[in-house]
C-alpha atoms as a PDB file:
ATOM      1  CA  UNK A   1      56.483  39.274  46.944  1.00  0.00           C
ATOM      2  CA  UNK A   2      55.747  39.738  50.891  1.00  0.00           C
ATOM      3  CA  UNK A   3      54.588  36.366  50.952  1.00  0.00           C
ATOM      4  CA  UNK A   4      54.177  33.303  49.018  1.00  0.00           C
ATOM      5  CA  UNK A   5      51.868  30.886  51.056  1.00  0.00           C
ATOM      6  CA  UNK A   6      48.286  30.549  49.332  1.00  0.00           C
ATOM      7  CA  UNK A   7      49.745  31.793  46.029  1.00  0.00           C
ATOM      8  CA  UNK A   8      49.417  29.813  42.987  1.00  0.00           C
ATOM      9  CA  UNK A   9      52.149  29.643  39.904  1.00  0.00           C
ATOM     10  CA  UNK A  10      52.849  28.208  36.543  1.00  0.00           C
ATOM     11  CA  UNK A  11      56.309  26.414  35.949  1.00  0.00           C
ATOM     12  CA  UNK A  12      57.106  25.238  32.436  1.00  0.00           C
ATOM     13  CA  UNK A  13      59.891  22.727  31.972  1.00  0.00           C
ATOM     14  CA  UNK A  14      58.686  21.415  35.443  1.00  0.00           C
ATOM     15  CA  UNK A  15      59.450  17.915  34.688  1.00  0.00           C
ATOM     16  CA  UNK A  16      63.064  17.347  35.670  1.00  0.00           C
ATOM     17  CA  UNK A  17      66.284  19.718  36.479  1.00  0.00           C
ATOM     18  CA  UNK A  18      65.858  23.129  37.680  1.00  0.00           C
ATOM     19  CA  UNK A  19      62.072  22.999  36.904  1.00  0.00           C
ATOM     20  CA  UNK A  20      61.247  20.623  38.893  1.00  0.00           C
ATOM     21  CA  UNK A  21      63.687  22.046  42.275  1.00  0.00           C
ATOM     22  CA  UNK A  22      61.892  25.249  41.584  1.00  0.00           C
ATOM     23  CA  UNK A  23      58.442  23.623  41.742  1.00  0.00           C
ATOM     24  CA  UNK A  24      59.148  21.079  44.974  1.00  0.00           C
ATOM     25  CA  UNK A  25      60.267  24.265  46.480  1.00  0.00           C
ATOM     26  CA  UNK A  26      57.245  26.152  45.832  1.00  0.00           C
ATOM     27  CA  UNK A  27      55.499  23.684  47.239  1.00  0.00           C
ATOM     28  CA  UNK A  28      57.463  23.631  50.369  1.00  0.00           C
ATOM     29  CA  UNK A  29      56.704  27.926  50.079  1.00  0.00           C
ATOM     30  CA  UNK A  30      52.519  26.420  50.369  1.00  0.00           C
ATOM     31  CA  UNK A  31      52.401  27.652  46.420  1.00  0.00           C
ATOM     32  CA  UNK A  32      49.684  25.549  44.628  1.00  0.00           C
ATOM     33  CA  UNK A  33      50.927  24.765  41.113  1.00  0.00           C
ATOM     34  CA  UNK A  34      50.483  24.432  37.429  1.00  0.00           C
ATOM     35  CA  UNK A  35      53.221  22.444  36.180  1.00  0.00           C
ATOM     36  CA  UNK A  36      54.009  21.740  32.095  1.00  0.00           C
ATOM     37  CA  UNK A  37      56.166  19.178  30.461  1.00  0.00           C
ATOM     38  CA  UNK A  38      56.416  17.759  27.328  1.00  0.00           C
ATOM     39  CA  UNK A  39      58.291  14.789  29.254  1.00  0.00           C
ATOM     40  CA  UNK A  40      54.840  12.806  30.177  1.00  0.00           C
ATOM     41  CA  UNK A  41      56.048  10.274  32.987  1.00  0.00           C
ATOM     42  CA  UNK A  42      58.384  12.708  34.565  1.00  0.00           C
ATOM     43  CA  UNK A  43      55.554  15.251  35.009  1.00  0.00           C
ATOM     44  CA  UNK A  44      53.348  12.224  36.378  1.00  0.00           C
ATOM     45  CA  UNK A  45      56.000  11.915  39.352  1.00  0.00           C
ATOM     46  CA  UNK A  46      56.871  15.456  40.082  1.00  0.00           C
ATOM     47  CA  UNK A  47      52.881  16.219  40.367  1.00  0.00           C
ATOM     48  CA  UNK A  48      52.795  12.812  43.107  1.00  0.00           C
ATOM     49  CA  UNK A  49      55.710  14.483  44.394  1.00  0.00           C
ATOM     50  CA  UNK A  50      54.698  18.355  44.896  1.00  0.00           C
ATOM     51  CA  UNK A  51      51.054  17.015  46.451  1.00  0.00           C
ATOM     52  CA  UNK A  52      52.761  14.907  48.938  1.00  0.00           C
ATOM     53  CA  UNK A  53      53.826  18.457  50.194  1.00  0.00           C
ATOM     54  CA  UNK A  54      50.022  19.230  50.753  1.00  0.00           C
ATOM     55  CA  UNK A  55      49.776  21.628  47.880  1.00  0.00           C
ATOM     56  CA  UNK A  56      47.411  21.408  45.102  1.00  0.00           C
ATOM     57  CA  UNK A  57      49.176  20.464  41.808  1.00  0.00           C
ATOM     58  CA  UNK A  58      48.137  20.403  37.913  1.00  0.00           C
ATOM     59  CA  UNK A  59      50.182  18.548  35.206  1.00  0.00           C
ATOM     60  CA  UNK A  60      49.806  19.062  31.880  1.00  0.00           C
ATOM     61  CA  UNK A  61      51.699  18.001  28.802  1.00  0.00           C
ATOM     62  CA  UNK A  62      53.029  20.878  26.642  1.00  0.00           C
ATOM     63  CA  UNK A  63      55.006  21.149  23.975  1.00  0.00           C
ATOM     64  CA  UNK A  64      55.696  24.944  24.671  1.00  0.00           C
ATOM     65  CA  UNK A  65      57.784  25.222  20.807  1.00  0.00           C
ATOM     66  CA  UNK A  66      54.118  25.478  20.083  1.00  0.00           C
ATOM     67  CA  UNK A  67      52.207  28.718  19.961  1.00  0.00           C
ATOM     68  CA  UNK A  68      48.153  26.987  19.642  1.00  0.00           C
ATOM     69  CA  UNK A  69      49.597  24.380  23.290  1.00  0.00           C
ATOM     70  CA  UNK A  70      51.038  27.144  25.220  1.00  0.00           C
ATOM     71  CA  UNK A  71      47.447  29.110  24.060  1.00  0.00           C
ATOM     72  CA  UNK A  72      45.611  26.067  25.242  1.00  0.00           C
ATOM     73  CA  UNK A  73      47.561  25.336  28.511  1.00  0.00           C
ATOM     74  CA  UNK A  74      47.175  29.435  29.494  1.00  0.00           C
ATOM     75  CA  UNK A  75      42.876  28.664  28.390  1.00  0.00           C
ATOM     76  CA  UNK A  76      42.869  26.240  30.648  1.00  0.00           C
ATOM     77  CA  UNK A  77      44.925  27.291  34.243  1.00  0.00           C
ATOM     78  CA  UNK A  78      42.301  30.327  33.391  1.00  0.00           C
ATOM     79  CA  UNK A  79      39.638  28.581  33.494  1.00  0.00           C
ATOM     80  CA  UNK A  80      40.481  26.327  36.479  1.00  0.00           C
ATOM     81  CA  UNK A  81      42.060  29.094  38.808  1.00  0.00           C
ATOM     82  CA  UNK A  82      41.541  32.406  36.862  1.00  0.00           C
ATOM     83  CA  UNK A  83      45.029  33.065  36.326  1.00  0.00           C
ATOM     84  CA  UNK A  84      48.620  32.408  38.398  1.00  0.00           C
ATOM     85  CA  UNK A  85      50.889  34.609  40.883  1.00  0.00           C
ATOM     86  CA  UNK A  86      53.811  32.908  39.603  1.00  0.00           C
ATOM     87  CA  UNK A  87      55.118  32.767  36.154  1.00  0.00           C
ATOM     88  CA  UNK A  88      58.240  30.420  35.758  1.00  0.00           C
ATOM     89  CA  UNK A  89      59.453  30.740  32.826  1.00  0.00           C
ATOM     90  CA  UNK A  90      62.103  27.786  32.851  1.00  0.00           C
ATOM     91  CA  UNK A  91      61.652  25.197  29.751  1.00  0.00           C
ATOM     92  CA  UNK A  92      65.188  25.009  27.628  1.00  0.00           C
ATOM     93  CA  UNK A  93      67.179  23.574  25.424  1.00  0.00           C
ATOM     94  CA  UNK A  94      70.733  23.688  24.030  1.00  0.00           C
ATOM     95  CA  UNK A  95      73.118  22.995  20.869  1.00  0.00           C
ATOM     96  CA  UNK A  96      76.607  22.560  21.059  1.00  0.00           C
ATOM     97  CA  UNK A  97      78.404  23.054  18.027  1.00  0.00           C
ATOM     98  CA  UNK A  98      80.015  25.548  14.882  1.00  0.00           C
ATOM     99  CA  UNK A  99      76.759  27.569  13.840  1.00  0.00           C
ATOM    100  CA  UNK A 100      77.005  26.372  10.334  1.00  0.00           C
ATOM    101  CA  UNK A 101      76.843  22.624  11.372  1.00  0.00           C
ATOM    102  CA  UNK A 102      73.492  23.597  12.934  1.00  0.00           C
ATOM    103  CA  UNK A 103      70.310  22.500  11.373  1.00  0.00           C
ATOM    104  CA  UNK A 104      67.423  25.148  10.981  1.00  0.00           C
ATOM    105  CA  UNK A 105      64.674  22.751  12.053  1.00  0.00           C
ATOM    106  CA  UNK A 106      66.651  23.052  15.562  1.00  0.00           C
ATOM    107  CA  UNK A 107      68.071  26.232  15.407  1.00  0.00           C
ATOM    108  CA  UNK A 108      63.837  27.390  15.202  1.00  0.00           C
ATOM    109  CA  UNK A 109      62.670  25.221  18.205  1.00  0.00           C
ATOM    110  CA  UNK A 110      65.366  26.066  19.893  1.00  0.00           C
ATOM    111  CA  UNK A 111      64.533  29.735  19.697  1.00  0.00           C
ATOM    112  CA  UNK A 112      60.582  29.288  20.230  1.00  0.00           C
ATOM    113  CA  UNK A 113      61.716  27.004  23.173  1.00  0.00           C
ATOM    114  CA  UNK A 114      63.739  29.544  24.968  1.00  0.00           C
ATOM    115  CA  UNK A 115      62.675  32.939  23.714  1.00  0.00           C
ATOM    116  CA  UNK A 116      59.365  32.796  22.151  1.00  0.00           C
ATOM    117  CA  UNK A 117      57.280  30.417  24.686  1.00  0.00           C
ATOM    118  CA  UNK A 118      58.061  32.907  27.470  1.00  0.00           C
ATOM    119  CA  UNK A 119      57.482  36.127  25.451  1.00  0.00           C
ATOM    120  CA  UNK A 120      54.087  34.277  24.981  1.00  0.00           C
ATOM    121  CA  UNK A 121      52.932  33.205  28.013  1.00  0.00           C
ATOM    122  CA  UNK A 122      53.866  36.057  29.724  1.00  0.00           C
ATOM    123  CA  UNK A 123      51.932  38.199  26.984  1.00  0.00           C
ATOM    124  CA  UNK A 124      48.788  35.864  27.565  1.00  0.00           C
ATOM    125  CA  UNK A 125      48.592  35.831  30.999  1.00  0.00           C
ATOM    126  CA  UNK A 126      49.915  39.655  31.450  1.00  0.00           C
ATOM    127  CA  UNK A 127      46.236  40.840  32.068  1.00  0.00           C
ATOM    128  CA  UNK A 128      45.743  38.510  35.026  1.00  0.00           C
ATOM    129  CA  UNK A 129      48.940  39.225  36.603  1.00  0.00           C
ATOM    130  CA  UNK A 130      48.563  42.452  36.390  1.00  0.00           C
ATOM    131  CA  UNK A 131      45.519  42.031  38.335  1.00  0.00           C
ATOM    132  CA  UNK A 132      46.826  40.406  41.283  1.00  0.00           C
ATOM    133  CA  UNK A 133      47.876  42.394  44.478  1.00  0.00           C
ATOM    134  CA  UNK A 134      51.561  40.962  44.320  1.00  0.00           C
ATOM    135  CA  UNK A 135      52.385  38.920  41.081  1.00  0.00           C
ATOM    136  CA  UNK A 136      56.141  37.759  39.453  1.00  0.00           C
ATOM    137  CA  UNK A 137      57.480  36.676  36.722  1.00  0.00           C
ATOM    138  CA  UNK A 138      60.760  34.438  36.992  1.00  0.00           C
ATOM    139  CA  UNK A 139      62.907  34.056  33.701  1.00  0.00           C
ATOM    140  CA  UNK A 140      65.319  31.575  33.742  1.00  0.00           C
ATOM    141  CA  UNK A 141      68.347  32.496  31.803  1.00  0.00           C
ATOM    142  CA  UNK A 142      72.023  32.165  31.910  1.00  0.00           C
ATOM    143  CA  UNK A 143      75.271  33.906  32.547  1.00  0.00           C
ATOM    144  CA  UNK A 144      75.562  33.426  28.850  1.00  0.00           C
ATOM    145  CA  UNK A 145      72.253  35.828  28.477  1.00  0.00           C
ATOM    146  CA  UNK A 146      75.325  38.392  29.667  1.00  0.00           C
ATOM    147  CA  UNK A 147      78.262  36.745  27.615  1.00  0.00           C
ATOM    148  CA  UNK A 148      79.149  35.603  24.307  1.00  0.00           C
ATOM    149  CA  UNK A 149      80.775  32.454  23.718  1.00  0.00           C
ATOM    150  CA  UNK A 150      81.669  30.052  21.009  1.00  0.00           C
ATOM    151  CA  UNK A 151      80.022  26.677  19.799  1.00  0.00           C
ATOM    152  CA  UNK A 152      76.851  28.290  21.734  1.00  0.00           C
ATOM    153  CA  UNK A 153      75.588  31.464  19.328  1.00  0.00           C
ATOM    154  CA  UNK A 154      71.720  30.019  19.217  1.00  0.00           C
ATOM    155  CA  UNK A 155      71.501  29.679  22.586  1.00  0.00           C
ATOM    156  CA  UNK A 156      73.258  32.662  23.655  1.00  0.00           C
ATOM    157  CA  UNK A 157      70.985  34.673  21.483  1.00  0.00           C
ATOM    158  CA  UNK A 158      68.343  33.084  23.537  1.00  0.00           C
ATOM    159  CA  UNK A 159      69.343  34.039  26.365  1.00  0.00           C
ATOM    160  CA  UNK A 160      70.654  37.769  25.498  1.00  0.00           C
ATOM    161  CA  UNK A 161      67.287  37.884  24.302  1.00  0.00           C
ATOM    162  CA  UNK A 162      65.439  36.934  27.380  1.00  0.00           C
ATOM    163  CA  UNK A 163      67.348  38.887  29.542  1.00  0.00           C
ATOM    164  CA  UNK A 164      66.213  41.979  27.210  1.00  0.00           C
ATOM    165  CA  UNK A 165      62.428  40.886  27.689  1.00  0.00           C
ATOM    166  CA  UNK A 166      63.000  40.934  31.311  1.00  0.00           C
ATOM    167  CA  UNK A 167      64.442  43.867  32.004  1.00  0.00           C
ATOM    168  CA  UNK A 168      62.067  45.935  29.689  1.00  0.00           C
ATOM    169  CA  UNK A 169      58.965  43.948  31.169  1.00  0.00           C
ATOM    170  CA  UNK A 170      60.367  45.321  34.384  1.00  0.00           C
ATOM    171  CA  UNK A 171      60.817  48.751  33.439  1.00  0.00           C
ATOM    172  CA  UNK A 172      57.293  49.081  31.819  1.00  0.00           C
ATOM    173  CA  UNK A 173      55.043  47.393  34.282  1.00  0.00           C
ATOM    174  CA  UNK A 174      57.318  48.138  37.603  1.00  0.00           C
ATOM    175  CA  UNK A 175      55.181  50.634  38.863  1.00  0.00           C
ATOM    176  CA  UNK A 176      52.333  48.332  38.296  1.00  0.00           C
ATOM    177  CA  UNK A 177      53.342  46.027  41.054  1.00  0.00           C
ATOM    178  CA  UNK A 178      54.731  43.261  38.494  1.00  0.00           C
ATOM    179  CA  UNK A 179      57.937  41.707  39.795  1.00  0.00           C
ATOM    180  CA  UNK A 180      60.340  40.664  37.154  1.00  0.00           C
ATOM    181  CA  UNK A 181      63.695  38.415  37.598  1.00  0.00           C
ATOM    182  CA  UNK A 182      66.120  37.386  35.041  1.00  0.00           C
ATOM    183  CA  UNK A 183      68.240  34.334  36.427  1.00  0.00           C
ATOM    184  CA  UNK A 184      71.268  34.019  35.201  1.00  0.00           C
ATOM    185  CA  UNK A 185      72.963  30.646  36.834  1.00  0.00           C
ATOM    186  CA  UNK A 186      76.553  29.130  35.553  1.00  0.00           C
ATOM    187  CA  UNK A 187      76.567  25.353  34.966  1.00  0.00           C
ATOM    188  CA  UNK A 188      74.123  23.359  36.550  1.00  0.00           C
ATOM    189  CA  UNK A 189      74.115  19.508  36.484  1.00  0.00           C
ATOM    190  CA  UNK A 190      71.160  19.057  34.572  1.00  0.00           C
ATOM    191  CA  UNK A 191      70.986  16.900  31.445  1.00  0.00           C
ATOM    192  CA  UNK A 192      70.824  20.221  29.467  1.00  0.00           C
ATOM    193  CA  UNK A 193      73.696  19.394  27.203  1.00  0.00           C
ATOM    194  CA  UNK A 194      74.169  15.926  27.168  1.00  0.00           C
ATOM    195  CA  UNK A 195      70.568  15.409  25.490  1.00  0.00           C
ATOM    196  CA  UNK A 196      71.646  18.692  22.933  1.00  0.00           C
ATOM    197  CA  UNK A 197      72.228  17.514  19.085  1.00  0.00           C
ATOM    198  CA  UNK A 198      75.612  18.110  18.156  1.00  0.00           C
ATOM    199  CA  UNK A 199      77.018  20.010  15.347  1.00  0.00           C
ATOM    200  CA  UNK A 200      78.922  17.289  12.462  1.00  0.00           C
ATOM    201  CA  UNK A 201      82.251  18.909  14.268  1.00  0.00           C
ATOM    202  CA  UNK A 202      81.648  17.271  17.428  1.00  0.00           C
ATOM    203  CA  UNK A 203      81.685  13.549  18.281  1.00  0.00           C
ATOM    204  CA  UNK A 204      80.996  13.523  21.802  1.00  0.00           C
ATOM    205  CA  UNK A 205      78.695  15.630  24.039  1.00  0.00           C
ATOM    206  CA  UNK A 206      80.294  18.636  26.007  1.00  0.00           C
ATOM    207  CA  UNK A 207      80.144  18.331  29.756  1.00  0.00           C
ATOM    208  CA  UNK A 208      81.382  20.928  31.693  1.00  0.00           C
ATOM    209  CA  UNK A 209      84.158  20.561  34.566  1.00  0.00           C
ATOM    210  CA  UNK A 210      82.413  18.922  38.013  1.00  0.00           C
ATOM    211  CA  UNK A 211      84.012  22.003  39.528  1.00  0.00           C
ATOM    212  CA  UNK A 212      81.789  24.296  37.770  1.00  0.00           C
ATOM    213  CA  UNK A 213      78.416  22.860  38.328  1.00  0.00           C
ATOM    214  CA  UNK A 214      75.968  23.335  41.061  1.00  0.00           C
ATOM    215  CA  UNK A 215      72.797  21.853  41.959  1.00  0.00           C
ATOM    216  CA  UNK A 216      68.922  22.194  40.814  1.00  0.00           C
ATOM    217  CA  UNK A 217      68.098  22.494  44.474  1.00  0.00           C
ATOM    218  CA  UNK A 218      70.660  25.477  44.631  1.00  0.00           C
ATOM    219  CA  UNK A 219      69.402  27.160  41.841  1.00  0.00           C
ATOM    220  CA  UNK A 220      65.417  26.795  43.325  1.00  0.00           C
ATOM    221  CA  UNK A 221      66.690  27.831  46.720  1.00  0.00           C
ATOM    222  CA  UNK A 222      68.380  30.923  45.053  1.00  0.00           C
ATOM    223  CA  UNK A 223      65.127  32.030  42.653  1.00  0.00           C
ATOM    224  CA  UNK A 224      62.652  31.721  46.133  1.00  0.00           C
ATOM    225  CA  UNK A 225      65.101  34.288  47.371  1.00  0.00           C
ATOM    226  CA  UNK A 226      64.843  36.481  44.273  1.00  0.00           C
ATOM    227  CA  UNK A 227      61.287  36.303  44.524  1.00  0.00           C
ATOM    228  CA  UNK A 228      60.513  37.741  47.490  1.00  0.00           C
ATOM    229  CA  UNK A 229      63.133  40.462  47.402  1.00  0.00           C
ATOM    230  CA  UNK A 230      61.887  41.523  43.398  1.00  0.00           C
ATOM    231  CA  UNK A 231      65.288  41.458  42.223  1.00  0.00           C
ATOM    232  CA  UNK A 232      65.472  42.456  39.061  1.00  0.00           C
ATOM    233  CA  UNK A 233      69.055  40.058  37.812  1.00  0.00           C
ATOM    234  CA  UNK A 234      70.543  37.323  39.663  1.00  0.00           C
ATOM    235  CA  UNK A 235      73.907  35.759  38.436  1.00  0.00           C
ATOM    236  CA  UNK A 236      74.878  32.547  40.591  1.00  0.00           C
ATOM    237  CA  UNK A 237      78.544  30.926  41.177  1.00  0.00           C
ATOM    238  CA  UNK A 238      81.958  33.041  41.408  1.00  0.00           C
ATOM    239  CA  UNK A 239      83.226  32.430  37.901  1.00  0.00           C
ATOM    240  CA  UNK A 240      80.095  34.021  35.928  1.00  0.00           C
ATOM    241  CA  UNK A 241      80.254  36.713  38.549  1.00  0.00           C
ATOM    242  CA  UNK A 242      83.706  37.046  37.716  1.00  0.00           C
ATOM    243  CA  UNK A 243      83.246  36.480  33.967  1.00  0.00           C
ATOM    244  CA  UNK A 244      80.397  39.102  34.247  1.00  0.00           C
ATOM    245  CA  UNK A 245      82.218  41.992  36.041  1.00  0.00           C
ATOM    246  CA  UNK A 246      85.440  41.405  33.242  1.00  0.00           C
ATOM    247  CA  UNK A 247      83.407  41.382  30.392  1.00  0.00           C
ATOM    248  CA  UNK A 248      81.352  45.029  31.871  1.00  0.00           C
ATOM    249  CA  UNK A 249      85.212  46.479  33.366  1.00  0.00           C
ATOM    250  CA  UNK A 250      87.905  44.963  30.778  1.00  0.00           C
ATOM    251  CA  UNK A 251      85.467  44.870  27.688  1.00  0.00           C
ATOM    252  CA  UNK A 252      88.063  43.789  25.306  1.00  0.00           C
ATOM    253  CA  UNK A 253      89.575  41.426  27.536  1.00  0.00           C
ATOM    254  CA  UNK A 254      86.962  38.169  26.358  1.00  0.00           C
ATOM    255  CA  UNK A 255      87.241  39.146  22.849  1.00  0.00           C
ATOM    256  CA  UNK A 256      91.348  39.358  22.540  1.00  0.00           C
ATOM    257  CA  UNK A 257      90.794  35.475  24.960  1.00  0.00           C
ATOM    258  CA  UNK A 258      88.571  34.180  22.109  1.00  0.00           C
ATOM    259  CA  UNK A 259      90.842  34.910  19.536  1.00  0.00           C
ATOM    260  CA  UNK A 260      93.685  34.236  20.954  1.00  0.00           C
ATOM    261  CA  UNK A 261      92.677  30.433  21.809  1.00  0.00           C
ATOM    262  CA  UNK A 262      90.804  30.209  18.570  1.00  0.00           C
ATOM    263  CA  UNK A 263      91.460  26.568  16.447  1.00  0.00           C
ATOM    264  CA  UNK A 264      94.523  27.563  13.945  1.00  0.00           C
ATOM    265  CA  UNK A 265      94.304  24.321  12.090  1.00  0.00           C
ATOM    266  CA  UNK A 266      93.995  24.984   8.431  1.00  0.00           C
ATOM    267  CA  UNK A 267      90.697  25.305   6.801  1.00  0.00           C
ATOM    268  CA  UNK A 268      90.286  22.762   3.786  1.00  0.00           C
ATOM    269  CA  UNK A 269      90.837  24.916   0.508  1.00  0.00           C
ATOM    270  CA  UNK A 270      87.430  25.622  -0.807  1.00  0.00           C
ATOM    271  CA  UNK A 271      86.908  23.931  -3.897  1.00  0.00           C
ATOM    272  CA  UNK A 272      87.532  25.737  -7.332  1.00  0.00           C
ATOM    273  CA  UNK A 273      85.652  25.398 -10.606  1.00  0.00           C
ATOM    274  CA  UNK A 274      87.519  23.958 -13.052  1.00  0.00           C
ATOM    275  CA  UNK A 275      89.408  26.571 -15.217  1.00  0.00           C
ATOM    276  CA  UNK A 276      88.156  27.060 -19.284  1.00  0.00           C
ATOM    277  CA  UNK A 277      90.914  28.115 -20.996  1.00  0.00           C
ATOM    278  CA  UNK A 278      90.075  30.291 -24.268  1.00  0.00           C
ATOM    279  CA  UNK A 279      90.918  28.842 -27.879  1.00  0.00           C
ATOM    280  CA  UNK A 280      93.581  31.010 -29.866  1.00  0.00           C
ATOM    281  CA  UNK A 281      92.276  32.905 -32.173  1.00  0.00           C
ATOM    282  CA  UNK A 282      93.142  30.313 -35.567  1.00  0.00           C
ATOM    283  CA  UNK A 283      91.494  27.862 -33.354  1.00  0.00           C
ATOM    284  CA  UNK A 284      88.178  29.834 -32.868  1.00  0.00           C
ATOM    285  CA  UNK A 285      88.120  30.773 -36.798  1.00  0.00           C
ATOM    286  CA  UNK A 286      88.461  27.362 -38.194  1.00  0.00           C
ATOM    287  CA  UNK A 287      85.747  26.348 -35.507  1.00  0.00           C
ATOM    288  CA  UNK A 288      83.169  28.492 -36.993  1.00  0.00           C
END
């Protein structure tokens, strides 16, 4: 995008963390915005929040998990402003945990959360985009849309998955004059994993190192950028970078780390069925 200023855009997940830098920074671009939440009272104060920037701002609640809301919420920004610039596809969640621990009530939302909801509003509001002069759509993903780790295989599916959606979004409608980003950040100091549901295996939440995490307002600063120069993938912070170009160079390298610092306790013997030993022969005869 030349240009931002009179442009309008949807951000989902808008109600605290990197959703809600993005939109305050949008605002401070002179982008008018649709914001969705499913967190009521935090979407209340970013919308007092983005109009104090002289913008015009929408809040609605939705639970974007949901196919029929996210249907809804696309009915009405259509209806109010005919359609969006901006798609910010943001809205996440996370499990930490051993896959098997994971229960499939979660392991489903968190899929439609992260992968589904922006497969579907992108598909809904394709047409319109497609009609603007400049239009974008910004994915937010992870460096672990790039790598595979342990204790995270749900969300790193995800992610892999997003990153997939982007990049062939881009490909097929590139020449259409759609922009399409997949952002991959590190660690960001979000509440992302300390409101995640744990596995049984895990008694406290998993918080990465200070040193690792940067801001919301970094992250924002860092997609505005993106924007306007159509990049197609953006990974922040030296250590995914790093992580990134070892994993693409020294393929093996991550895989020989993994097992080599895997957990060599001892699995619990898995229980046996009791053994039924068969009668002699005599016995069996005199039985019958």
């Amino acid at each position: 995008m030349r240009t931002l200023r009179n442009k309008s855009a949807l951000v989902t997940g808008a109600a605290a963390g990197i959703g809600r830098a993005i939109a305050l920074q949008l605002a401070h671009e002179g982008v008018d915005l649709f914001l969705l939440d499913i967190d009521q009272a935090g979407l209340v104060d970013v919308v007092s929040a983005v109009r104090r920037k002289g913008v015009d701002a929408i809040g609605r609640r939705c639970d974007v998990s949901e196919p029929s809301q996210i249907t809804t919420s696309v009915a009405h920004i259509l209806d109010r402003w005919g359609g969006v610039d901006l798609l910010v596809n943001n809205a996440g969640i996370t499990y930490y945990g051993q896959t098997a621990e994971m229960t499939a009530e979660h392991c489903e939302r968190l899929l439609a959360i992260n992968l589904h909801a922006p497969i579907h509003f992108t598909r809904e509001l394709l047409p319109t985009l497609l009609q603007r002069p400049e239009a974008h759509v910004l994915n937010i993903a992870s460096f672990y849309g790039l790598i595979g780790t342990r204790r995270l295989a749900a969300y790193t599916a995800s992610k892999f998955g997003l990153v997939g959606f982007s990049e062939s979004l881009r490909a097929e409608y590139g020449r259409a004059g759609l922009g399409v980003t997949a952002l991959c950040p590190g660690f960001v100091d979000t509440h992302l994993f300390a409101t995640a549901p744990l596995g049984t295996d895990r008694q406290q939440q998993k918080q990465p190192p200070r040193w690792m995490l940067t801001t919301p307002e970094k992250i924002a600063k860092r997609a505005i950028k993106a924007i306007y120069r159509n990049q197609a993938q953006v990974v922040m912070q030296s250590y995914a970078k790093l992580a990134c170009l070892g994993k693409r160079f020294f393929p093996g390298l991550l895989d020989w780390a993994n097992h080599l610092s895997r957990n060599r306790a001892k699995h619990q013997p898995v229980a046996q069925q009791p053994v039924v030993r068969a009668k002699p022969m005599d016995e069996r005869r005199r039985a019958a």
